[in-house]
C-alpha atoms as a PDB file:
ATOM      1  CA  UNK A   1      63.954  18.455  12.905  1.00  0.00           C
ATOM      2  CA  UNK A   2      65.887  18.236   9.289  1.00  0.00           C
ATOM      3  CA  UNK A   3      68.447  16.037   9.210  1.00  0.00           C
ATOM      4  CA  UNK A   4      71.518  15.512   6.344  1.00  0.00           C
ATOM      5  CA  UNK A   5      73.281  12.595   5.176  1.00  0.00           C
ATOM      6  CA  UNK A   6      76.961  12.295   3.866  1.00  0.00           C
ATOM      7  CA  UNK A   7      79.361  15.074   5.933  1.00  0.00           C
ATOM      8  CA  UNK A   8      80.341  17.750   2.919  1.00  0.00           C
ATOM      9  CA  UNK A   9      84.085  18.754   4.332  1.00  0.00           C
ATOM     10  CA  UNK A  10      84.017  22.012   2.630  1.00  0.00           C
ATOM     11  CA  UNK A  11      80.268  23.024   4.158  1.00  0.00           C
ATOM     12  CA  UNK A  12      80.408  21.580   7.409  1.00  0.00           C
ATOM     13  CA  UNK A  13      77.313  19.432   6.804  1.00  0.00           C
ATOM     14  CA  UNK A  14      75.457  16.405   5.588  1.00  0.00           C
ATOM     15  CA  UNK A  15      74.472  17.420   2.610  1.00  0.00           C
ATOM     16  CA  UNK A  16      73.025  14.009   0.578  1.00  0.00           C
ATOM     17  CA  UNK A  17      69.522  13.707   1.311  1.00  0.00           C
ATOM     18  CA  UNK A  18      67.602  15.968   3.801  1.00  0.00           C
ATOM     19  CA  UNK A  19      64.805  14.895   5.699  1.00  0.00           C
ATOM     20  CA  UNK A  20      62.296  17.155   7.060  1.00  0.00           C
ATOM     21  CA  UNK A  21      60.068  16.971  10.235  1.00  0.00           C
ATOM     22  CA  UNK A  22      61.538  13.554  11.329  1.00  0.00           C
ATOM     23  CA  UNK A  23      61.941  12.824  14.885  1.00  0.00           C
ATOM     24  CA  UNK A  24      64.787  12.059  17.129  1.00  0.00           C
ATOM     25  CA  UNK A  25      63.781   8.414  17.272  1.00  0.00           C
ATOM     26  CA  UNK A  26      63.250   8.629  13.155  1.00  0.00           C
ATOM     27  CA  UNK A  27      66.712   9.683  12.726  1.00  0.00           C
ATOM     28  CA  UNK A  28      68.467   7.221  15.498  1.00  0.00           C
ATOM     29  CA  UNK A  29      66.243   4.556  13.213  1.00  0.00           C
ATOM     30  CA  UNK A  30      67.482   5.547  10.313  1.00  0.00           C
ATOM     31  CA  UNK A  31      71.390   5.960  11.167  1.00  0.00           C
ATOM     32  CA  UNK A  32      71.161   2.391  12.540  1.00  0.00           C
ATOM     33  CA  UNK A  33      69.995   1.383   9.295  1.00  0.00           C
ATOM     34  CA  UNK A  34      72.373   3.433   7.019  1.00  0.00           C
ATOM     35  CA  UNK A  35      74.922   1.748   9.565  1.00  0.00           C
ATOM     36  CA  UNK A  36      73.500  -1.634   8.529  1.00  0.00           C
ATOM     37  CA  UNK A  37      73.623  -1.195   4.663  1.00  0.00           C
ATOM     38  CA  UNK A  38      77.139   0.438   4.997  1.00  0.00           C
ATOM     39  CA  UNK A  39      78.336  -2.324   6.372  1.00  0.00           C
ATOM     40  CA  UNK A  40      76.769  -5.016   4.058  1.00  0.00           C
ATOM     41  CA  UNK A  41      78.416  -2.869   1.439  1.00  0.00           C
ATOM     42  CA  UNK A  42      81.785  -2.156   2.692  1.00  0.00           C
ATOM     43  CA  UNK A  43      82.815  -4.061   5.877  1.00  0.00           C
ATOM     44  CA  UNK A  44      81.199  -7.020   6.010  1.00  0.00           C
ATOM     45  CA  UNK A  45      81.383  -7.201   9.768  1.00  0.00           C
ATOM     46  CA  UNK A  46      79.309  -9.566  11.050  1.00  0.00           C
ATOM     47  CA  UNK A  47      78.633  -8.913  14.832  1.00  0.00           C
ATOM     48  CA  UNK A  48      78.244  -4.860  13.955  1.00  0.00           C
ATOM     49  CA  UNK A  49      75.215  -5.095  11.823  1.00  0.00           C
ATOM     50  CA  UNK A  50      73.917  -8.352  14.515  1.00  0.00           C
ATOM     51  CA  UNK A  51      74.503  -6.003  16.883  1.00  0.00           C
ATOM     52  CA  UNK A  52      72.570  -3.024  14.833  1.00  0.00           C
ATOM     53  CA  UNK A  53      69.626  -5.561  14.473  1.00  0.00           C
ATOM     54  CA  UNK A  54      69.403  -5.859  18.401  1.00  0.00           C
ATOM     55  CA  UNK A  55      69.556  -2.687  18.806  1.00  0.00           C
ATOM     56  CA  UNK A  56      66.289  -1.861  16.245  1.00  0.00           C
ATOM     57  CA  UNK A  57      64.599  -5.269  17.172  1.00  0.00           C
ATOM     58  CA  UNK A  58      64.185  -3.800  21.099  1.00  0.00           C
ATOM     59  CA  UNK A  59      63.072  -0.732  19.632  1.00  0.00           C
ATOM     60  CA  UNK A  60      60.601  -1.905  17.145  1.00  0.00           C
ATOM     61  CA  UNK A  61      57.789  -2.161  19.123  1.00  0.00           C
ATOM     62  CA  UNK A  62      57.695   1.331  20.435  1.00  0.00           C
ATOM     63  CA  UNK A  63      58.278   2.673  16.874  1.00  0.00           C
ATOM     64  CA  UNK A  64      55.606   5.534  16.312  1.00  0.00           C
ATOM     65  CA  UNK A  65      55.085   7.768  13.018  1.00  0.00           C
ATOM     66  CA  UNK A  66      57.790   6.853  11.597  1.00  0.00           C
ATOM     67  CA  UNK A  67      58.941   8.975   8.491  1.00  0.00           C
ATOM     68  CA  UNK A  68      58.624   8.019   4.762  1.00  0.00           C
ATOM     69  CA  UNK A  69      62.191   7.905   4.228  1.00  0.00           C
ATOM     70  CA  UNK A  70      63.027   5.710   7.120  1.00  0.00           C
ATOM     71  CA  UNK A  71      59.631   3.185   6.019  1.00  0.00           C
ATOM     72  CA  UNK A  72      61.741   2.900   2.818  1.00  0.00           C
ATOM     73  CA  UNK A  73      64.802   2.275   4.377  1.00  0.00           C
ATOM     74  CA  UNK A  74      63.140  -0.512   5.987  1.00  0.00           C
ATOM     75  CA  UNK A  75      61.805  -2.292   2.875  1.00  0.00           C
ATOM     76  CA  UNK A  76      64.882  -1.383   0.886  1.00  0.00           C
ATOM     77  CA  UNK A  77      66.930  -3.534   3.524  1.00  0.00           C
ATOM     78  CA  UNK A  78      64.919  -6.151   3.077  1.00  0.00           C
ATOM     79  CA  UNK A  79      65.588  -5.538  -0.858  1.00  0.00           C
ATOM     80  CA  UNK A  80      69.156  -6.091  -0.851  1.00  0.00           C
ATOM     81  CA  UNK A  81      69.284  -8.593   1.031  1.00  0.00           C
ATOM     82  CA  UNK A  82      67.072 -10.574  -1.401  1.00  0.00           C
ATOM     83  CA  UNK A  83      68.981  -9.457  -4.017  1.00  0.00           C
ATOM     84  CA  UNK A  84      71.760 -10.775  -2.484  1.00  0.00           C
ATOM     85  CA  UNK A  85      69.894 -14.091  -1.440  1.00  0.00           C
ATOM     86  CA  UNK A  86      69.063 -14.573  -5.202  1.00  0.00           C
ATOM     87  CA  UNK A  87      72.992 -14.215  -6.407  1.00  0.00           C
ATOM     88  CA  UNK A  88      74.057 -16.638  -3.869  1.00  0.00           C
ATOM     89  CA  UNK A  89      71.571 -19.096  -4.469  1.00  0.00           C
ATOM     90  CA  UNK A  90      72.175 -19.019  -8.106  1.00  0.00           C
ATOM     91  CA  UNK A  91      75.958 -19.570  -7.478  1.00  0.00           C
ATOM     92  CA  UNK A  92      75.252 -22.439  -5.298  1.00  0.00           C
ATOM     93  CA  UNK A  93      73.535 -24.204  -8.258  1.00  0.00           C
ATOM     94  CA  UNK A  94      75.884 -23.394 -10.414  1.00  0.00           C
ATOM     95  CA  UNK A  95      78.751 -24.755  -8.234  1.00  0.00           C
ATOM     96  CA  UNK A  96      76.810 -28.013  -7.408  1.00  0.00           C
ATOM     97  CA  UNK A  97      76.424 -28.557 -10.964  1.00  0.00           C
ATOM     98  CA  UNK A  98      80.436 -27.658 -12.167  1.00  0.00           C
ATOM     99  CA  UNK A  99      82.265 -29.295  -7.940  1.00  0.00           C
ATOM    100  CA  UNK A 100      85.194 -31.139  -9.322  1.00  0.00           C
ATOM    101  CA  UNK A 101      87.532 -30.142  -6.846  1.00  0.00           C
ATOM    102  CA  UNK A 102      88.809 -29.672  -3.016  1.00  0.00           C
ATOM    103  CA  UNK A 103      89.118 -25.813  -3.717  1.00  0.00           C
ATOM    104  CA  UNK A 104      85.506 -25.957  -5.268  1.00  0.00           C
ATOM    105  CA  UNK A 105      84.277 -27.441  -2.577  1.00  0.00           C
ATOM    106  CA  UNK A 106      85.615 -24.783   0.126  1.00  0.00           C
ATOM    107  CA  UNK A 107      83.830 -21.570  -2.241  1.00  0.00           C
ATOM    108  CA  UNK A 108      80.669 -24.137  -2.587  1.00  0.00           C
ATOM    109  CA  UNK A 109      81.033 -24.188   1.479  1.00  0.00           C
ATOM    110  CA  UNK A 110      81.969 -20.502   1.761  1.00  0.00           C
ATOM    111  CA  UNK A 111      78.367 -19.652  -0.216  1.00  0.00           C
ATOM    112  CA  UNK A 112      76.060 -21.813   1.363  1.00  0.00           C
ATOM    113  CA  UNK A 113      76.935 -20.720   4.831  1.00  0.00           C
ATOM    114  CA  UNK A 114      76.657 -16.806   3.558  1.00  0.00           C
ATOM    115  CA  UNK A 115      73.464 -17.724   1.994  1.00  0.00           C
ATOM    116  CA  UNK A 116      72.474 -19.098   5.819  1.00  0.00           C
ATOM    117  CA  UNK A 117      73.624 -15.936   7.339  1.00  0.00           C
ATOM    118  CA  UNK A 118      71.973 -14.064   4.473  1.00  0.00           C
ATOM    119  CA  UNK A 119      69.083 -15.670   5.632  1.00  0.00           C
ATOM    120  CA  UNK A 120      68.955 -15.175   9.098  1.00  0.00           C
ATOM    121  CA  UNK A 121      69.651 -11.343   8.540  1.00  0.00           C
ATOM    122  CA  UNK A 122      66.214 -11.412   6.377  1.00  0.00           C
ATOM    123  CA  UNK A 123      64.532 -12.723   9.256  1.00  0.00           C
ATOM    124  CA  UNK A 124      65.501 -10.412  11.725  1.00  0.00           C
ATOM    125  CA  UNK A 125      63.914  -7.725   9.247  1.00  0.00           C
ATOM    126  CA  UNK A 126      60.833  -9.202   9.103  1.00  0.00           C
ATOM    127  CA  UNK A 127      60.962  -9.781  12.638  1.00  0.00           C
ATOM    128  CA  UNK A 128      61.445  -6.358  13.060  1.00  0.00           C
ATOM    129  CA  UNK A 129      58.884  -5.508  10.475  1.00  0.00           C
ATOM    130  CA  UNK A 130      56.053  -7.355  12.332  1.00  0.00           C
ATOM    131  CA  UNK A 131      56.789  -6.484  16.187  1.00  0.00           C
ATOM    132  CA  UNK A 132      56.329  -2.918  14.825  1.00  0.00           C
ATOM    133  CA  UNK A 133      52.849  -3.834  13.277  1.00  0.00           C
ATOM    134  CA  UNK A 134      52.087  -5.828  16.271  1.00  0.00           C
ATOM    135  CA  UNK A 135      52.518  -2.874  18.566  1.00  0.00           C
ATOM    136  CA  UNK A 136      51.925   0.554  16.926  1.00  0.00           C
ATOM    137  CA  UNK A 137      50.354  -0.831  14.024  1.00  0.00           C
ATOM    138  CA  UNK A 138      48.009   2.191  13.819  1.00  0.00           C
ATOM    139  CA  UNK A 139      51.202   4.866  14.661  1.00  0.00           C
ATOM    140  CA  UNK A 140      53.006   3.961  11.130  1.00  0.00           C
ATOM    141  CA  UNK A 141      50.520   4.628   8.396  1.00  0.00           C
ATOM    142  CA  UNK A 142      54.126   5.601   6.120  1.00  0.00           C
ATOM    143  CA  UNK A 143      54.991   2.061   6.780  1.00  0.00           C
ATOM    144  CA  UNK A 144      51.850   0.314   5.782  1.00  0.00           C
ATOM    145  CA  UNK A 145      52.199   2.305   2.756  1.00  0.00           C
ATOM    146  CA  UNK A 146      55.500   1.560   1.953  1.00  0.00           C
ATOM    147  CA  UNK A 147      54.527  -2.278   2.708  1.00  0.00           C
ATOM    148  CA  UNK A 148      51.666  -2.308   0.821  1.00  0.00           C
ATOM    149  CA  UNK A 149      53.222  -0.501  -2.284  1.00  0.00           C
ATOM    150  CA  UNK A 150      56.148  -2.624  -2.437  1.00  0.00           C
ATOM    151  CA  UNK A 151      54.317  -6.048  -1.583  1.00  0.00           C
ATOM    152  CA  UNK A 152      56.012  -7.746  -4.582  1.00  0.00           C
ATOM    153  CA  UNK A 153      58.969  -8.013  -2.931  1.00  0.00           C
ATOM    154  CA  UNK A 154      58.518 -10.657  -0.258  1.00  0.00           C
ATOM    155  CA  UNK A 155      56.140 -12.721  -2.847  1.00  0.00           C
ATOM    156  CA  UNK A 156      59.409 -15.022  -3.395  1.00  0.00           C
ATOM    157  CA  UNK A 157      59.539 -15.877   0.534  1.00  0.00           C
ATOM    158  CA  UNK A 158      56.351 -16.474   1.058  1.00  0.00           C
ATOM    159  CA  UNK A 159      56.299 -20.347   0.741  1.00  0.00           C
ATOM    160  CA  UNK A 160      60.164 -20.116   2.229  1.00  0.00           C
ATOM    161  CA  UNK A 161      60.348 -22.358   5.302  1.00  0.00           C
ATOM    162  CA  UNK A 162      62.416 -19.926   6.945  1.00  0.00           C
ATOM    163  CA  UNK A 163      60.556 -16.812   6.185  1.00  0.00           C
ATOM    164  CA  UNK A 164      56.870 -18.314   5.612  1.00  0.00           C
ATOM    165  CA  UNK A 165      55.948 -18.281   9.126  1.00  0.00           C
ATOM    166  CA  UNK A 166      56.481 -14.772  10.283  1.00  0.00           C
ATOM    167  CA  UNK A 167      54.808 -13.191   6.739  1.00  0.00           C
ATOM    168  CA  UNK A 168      51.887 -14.923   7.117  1.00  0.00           C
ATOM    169  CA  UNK A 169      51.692 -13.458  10.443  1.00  0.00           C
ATOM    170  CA  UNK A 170      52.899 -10.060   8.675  1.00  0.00           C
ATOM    171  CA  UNK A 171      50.077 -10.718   5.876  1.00  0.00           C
ATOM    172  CA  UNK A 172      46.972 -11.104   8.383  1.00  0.00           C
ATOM    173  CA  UNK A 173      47.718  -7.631   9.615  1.00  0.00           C
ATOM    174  CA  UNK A 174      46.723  -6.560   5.666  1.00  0.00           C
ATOM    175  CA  UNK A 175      43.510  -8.929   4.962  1.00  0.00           C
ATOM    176  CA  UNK A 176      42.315  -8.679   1.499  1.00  0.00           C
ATOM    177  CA  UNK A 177      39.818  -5.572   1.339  1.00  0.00           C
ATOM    178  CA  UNK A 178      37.001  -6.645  -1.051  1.00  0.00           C
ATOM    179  CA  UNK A 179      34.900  -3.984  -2.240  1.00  0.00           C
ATOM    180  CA  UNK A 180      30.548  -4.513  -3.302  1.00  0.00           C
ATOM    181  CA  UNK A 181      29.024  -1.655  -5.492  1.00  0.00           C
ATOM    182  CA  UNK A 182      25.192  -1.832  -4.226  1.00  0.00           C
ATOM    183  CA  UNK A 183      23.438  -0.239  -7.364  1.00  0.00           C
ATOM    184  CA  UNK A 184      20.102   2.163  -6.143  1.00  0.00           C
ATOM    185  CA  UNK A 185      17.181   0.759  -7.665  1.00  0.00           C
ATOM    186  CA  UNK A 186      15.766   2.373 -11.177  1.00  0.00           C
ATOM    187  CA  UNK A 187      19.645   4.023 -10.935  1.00  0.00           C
ATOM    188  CA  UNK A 188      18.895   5.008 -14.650  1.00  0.00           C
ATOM    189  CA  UNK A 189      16.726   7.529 -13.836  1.00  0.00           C
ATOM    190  CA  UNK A 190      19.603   9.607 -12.793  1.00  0.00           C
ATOM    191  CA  UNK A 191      22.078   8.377 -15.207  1.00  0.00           C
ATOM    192  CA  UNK A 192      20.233   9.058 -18.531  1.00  0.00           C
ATOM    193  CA  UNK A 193      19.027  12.275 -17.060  1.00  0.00           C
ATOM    194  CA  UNK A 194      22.783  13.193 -15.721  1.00  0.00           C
ATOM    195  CA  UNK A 195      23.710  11.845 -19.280  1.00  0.00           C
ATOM    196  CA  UNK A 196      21.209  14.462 -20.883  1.00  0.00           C
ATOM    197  CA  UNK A 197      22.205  17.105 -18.773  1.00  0.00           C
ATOM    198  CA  UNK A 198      25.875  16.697 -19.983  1.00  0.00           C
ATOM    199  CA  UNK A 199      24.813  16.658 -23.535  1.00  0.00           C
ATOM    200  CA  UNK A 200      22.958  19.594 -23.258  1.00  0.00           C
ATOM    201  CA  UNK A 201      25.070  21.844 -21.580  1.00  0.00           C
ATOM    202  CA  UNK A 202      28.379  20.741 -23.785  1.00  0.00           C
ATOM    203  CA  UNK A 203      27.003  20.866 -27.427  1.00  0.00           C
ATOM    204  CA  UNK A 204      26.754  24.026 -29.481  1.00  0.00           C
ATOM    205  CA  UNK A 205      23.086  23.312 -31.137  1.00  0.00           C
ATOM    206  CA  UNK A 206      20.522  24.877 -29.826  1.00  0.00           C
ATOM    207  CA  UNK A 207      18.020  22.689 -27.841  1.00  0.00           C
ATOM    208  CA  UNK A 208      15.156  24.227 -26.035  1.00  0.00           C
ATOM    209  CA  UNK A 209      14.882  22.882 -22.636  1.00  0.00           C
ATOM    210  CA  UNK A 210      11.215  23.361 -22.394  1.00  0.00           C
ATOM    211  CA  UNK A 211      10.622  20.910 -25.482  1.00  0.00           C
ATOM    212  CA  UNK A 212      12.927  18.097 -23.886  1.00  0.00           C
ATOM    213  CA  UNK A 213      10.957  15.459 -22.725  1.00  0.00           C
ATOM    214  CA  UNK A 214      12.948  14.134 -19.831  1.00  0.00           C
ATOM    215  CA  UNK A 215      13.689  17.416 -18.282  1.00  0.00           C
ATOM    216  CA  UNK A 216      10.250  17.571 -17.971  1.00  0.00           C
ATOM    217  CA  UNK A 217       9.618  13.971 -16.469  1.00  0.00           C
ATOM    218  CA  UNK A 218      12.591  15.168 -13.786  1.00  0.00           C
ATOM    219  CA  UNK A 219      10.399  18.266 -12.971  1.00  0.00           C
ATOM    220  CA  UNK A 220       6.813  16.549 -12.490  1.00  0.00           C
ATOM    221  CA  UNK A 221       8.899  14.084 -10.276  1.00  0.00           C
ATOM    222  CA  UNK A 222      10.346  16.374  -8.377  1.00  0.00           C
ATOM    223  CA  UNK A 223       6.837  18.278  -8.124  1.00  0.00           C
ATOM    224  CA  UNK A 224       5.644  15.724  -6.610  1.00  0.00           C
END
């Protein structure tokens, strides 16, 4: 199924992005989502994206192969809305620092309850994030990726009180691969001869490989 974003009047058709071999449940996914950012962006209504956010947290444990684009979606939500945590953070610190004044005191009010709300939307990603792991962890390999790639992201949240919980539990679903190179024993008896070998075959003198030494070791070992 292809799908197209942003309606072209002229064409008939979304014409912004399109998205090949998504499925139906891919594309509901990702309209609730566009839905979500449009209206952090524009509207600002708060029981339409809380609303959006039930909608995806029922379905997030049944999510299965899930395309690339709507993985990214996912992450980039989470994305803005740390962005946006940031900027209100920083303007709470700033106010508390410069409060003089009644008015003051209502925008230092206003900003501290967004940054709550701000908050609590976070949380429902990464609620959302985790049920899906949880359930069909091995049905979204696009959305490990995407999680693993952009892991830098939720490194500011991980001691957060309100957020620490639920990535930790996100975290253990990615344990830290380590990796052990077990060396052969006498490995240098292929190296210097693979070394050789190279050397040999790349250089433009002249060698005869009858009156190299090692070529013959290899062949009386291999004899053998």
């Amino acid at each position: 199924m292809d799908a197209f974003w942003k309606f072209n009047r002229h064409k008939g058709k979304y014409t912004e992005r399109s998205l090949n071999e998504i499925s139906l449940g891919g594309l509901l996914v990702a309209v609730v989502l566009r839905t979500i950012q449009f209206n952090m962006t524009r509207m600002r209504a708060k029981y339409l994206h809380t609303n959006c956010f039930a909608a995806l947290a029922n379905m997030s444990s049944q999510f299965q192969n899930l395309h690339t684009y709507v993985s990214q979606r996912i992450v980039s939500l989470f994305n803005l809305l740390a962005r946006k945590h940031t900027k209100t953070l920083d303007l709470i610190q700033q106010q508390q620092i410069l409060t003089t004044n009644t008015s003051n005191d209502n925008i230092f009010n206003e900003n501290v309850q967004d940054l709550s709300i701000i908050e609590d939307v976070m949380r429902m990603v990464l609620e959302i994030i985790n049920s899906c792991l949880t359930h069909t962890l091995q049905h979204n390999i696009n959305l490990i990726y995407t999680l693993l790639y952009n892991k830098d992201i939720f490194d500011n949240y991980r001691a957060h009180l309100s957020f620490q919980d639920i990535l930790q539990n996100i975290d253990t679903k990615f344990p830290e691969l380590k990796f052990t190179y077990v060396g052969e024993e006498q490995s240098e008896d292929f190296f210097v001869l693979y070394i050789w070998t190279l050397v040999y075959k790349s250089c433009n003198l002249y060698w005869s490989s009858e009156s190299i030494l090692i070529f013959k070791q290899q062949q009386s070992l291999i004899s053998q």
